[in-house]
Protein backbone atom coordinates (compact mmCIF):
# COMPACT_ATOMS: atom_id res chain seq x y z
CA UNK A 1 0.00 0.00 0.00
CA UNK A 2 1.28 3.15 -0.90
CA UNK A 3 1.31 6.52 1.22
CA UNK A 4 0.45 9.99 0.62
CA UNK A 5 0.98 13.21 2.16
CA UNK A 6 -0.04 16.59 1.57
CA UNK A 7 1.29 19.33 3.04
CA UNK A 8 0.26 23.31 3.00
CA UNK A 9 2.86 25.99 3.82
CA UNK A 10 0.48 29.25 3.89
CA UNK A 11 3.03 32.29 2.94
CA UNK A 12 5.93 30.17 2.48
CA UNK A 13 7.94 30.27 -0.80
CA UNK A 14 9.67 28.09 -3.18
CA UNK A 15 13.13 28.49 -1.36
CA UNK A 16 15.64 26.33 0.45
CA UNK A 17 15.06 27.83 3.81
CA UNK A 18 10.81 27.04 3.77
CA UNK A 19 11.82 24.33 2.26
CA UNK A 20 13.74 23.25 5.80
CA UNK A 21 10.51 24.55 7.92
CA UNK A 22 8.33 21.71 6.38
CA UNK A 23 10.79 18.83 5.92
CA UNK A 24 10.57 17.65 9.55
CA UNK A 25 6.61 17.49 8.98
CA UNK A 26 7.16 15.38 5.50
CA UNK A 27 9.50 13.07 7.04
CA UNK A 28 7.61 12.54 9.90
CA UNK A 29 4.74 11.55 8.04
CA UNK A 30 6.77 8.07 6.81
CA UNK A 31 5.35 8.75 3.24
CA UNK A 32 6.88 5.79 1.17
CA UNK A 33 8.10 8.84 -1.86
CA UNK A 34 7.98 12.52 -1.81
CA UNK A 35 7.24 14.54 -5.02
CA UNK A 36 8.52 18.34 -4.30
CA UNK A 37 7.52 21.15 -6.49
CA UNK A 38 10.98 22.46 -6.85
CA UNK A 39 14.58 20.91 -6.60
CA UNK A 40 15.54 23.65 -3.58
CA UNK A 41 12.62 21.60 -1.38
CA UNK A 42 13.91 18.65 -2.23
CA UNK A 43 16.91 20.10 -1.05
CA UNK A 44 15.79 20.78 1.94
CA UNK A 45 14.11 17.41 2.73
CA UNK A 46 17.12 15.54 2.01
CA UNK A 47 19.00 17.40 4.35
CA UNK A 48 16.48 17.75 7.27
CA UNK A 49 16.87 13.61 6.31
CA UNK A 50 21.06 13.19 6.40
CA UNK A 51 20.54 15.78 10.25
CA UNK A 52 18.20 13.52 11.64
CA UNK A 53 20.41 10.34 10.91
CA UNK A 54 17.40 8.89 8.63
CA UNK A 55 18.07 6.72 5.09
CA UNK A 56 17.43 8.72 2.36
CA UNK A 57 14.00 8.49 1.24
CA UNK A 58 12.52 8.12 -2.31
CA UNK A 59 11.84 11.63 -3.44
CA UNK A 60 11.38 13.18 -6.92
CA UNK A 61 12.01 17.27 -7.51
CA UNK A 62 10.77 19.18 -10.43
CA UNK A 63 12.69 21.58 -12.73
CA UNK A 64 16.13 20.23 -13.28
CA UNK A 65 17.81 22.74 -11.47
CA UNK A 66 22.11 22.22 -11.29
CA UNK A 67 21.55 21.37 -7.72
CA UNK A 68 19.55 18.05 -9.04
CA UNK A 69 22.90 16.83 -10.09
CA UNK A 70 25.10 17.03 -7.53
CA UNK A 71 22.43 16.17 -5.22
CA UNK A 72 21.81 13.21 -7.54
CA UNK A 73 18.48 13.40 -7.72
CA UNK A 74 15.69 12.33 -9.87
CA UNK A 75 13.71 15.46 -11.08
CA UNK A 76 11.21 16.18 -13.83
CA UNK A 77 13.34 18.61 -16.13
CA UNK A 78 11.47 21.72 -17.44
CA UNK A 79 11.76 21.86 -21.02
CA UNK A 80 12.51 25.80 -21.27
CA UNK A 81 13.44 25.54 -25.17
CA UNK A 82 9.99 23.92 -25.83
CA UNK A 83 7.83 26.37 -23.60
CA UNK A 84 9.54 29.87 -24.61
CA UNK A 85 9.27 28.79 -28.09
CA UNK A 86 5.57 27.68 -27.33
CA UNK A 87 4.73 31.40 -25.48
CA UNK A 88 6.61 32.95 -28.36
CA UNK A 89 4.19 31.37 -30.72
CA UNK A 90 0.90 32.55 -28.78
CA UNK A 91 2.16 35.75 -28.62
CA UNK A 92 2.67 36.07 -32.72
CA UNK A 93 -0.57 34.69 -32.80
CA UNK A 94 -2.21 36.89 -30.44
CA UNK A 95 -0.74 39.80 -32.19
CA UNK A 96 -1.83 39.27 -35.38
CA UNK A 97 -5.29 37.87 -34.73
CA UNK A 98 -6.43 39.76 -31.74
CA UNK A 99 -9.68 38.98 -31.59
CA UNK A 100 -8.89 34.99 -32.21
CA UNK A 101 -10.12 32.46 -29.68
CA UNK A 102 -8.19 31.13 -26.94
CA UNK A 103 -5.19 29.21 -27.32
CA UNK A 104 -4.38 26.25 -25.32
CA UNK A 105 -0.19 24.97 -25.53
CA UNK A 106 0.96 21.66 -24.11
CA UNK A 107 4.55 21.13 -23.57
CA UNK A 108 5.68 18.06 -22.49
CA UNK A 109 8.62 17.43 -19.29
CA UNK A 110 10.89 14.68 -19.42
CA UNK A 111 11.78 12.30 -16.27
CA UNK A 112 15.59 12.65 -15.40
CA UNK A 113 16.64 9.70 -13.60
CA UNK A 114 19.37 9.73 -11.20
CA UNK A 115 20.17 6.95 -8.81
């Protein structure tokens, strides 16, 4: 059976440092994997993780950030060339057809593995 956790931080940011006032509330929580919304919170979790003496858990960031690497960690890479190119496009398109419906754009991450 797999675990879940959700966790709120009202006010708190995308940064290392919030990042480390809601790790020891993750890890407490014994979820079997932690997705974090940014590589900097994974950050954080891993090393509220390595202070308290605990394994490392299973934990997946988001962005691809440098610190992924050396913290070799498995992230979901955003694919910047593919989305400024896409909001380039709607742009154009906006400008020359003002009045044209709304445009929807899908850009698709990739999964960078790291063991």
């Amino acid at each position: 059976m797999t675990s879940a956790v959700l966790l709120e931080c009202r006010g708190a940011t995308w940064f290392y440092d919030d990042g480390l006032s809601v790790a020891d509330k993750v890890l407490t929580a014994g979820p079997e994997g932690i997705f974090c919304c940014n590589d900097r919170l994974a950050q954080a979790v891993l090393r509220r993780a390595v202070d308290r003496g605990m394994p490392r858990p299973f934990i997946i960031g988001f962005d691809d950030a440098p610190a992924a690497q050396w913290l070799n960690l498995t992230t979901i890479a955003i694919p910047w060339e593919e989305l400024v190119s896409a909001a380039v496009g709607v742009v154009r398109r906006r400008q020359s057809s003002p009045s044209s419906s709304a445009i929807a754009q899908l850009v698709a991450t990739r999964i960078v593995i790291r063991s």
